[in-house]
Protein backbone atom coordinates (compact mmCIF):
# COMPACT_ATOMS: atom_id res chain seq x y z
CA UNK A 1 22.62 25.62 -3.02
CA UNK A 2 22.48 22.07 -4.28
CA UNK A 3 18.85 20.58 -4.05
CA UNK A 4 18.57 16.93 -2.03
CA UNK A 5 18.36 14.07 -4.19
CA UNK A 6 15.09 12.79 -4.60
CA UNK A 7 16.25 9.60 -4.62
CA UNK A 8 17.95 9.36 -1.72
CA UNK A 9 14.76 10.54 0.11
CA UNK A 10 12.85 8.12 -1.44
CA UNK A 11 14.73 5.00 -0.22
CA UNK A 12 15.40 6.74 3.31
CA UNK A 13 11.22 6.59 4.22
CA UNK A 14 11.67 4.57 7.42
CA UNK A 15 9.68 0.83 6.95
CA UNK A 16 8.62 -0.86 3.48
CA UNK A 17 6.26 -0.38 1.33
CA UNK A 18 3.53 -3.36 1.99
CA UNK A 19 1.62 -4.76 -1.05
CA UNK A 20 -1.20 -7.21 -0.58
CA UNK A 21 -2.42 -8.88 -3.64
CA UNK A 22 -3.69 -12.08 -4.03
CA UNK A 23 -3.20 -11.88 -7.96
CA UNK A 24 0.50 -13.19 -8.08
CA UNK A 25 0.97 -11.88 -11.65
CA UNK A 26 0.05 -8.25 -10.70
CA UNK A 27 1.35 -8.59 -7.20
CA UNK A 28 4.77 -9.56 -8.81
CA UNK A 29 4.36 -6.22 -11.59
CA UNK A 30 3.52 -3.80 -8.40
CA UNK A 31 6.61 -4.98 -5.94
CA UNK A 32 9.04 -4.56 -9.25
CA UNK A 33 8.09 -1.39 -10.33
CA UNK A 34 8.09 0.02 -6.65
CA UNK A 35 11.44 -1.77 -5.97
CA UNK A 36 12.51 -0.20 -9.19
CA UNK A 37 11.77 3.52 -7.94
CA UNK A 38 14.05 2.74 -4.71
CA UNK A 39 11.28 1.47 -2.48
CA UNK A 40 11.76 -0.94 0.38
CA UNK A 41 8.60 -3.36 -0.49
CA UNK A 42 7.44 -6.28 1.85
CA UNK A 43 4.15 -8.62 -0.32
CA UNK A 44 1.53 -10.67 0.81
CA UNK A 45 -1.01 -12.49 -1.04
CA UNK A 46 -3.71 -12.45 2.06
CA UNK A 47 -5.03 -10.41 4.86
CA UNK A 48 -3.49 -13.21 7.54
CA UNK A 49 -0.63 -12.98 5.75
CA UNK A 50 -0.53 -9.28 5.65
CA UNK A 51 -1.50 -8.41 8.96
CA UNK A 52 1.57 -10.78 10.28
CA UNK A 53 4.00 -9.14 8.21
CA UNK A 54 2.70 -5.63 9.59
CA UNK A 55 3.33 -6.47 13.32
CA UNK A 56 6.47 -7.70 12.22
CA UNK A 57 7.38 -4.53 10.98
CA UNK A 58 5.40 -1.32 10.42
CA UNK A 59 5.11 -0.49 6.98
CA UNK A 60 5.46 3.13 5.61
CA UNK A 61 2.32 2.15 3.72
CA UNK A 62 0.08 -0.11 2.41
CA UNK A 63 -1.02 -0.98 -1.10
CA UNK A 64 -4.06 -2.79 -0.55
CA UNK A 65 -6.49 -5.33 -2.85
CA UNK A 66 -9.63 -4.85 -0.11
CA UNK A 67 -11.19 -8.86 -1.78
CA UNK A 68 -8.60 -10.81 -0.25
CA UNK A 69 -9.12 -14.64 0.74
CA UNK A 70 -8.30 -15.77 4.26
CA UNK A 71 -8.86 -12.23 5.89
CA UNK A 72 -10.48 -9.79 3.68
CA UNK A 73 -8.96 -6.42 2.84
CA UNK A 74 -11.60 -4.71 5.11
CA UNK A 75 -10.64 -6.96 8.46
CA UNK A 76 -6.91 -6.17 7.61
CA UNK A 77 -7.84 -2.16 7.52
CA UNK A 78 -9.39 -2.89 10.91
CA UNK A 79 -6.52 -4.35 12.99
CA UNK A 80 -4.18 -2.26 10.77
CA UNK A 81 -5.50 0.61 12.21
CA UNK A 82 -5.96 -0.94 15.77
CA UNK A 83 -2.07 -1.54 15.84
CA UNK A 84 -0.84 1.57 14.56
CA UNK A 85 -4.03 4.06 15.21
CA UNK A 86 -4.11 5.15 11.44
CA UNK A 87 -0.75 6.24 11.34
CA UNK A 88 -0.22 4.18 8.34
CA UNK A 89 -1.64 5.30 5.11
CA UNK A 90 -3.41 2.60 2.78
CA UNK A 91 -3.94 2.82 -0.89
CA UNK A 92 -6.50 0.42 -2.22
CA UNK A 93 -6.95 -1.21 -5.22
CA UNK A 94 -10.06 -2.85 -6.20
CA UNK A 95 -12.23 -3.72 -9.40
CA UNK A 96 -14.96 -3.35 -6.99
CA UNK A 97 -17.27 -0.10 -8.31
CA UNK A 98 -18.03 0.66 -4.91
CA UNK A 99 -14.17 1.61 -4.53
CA UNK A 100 -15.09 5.54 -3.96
CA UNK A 101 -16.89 4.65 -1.10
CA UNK A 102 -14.94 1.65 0.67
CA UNK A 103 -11.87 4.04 0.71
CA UNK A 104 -14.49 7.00 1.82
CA UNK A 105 -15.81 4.85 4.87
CA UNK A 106 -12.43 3.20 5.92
CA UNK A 107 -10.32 6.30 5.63
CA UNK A 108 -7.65 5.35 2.97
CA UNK A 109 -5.59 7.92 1.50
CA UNK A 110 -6.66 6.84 -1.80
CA UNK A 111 -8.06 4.23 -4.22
CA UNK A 112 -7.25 2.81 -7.86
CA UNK A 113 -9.93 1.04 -9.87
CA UNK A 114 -8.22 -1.96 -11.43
CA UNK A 115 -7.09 -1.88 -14.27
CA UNK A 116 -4.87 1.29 -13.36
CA UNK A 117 -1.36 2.74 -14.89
CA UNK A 118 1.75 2.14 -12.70
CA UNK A 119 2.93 5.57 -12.72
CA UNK A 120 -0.38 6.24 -10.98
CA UNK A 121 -0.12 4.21 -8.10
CA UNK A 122 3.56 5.23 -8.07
CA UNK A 123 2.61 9.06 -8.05
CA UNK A 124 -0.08 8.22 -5.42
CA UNK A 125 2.48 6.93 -3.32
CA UNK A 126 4.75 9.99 -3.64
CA UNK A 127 2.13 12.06 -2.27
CA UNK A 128 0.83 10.19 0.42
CA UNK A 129 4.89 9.41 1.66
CA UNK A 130 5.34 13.10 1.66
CA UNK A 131 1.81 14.06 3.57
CA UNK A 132 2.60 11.03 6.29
């Protein structure tokens, strides 16, 4: 029996893949390399921005910077989550140390501590796509 292409699966996960980061350099390197693997990916550099492009269209999940100008990452986790009732996983990055315990108090499937590896965030992603 022929096993399903992974890659098909990947690019069949219904909604994009939402990045917010303000840093256009690294917000640029993120939507690539997520394009790159297949992904559907939607990017905003603020929370405003963000949150519009989320009632636009749900996103299959989040990659989110939580210090954001205009509307913080934390305000955007809030009406995130009063739109779609937590039914859309968020990964947050930060260079904040208290990382562990923003993603711990806002329920976020899980965190990267900037500077982080690609194929971490990527492999991240994976696995919370495949627990949603």
């Amino acid at each position: 029996m022929a096993q399903p292409d992974t890659t098909q699966r990947r690019t069949q996960v219904e909604g994009s893949l939402l990045v917010v980061e303000d840093d256009p350099e690294l917000r640029q390197m993120i939507d690539w390399s997520l394009q790159a693997e297949g992904w559907d990916v939607s990017v905003a550099s603020d929370g405003r921005e963000a949150l519009d492009a989320a009632i636009r269209r749900r996103p299959a999940l989040v990659v989110l910077d939580i210090h954001l100008p205009v509307f913080d990452g934390r305000g955007f986790a809030r009406a995130l989550y009063l739109a779609y009732g937590g039914s859309v996983p968020v990964i947050m990055i930060t260079a904040d140390p208290q990382g562990p315990e923003i993603a711990r108090r806002y329920g976020f499937v899980g965190y990267l501590l900037k500077p982080f590896e690609m194929a971490d965030l990527i492999k991240m992603i994976r696995r919370s796509l495949e627990l949603a």
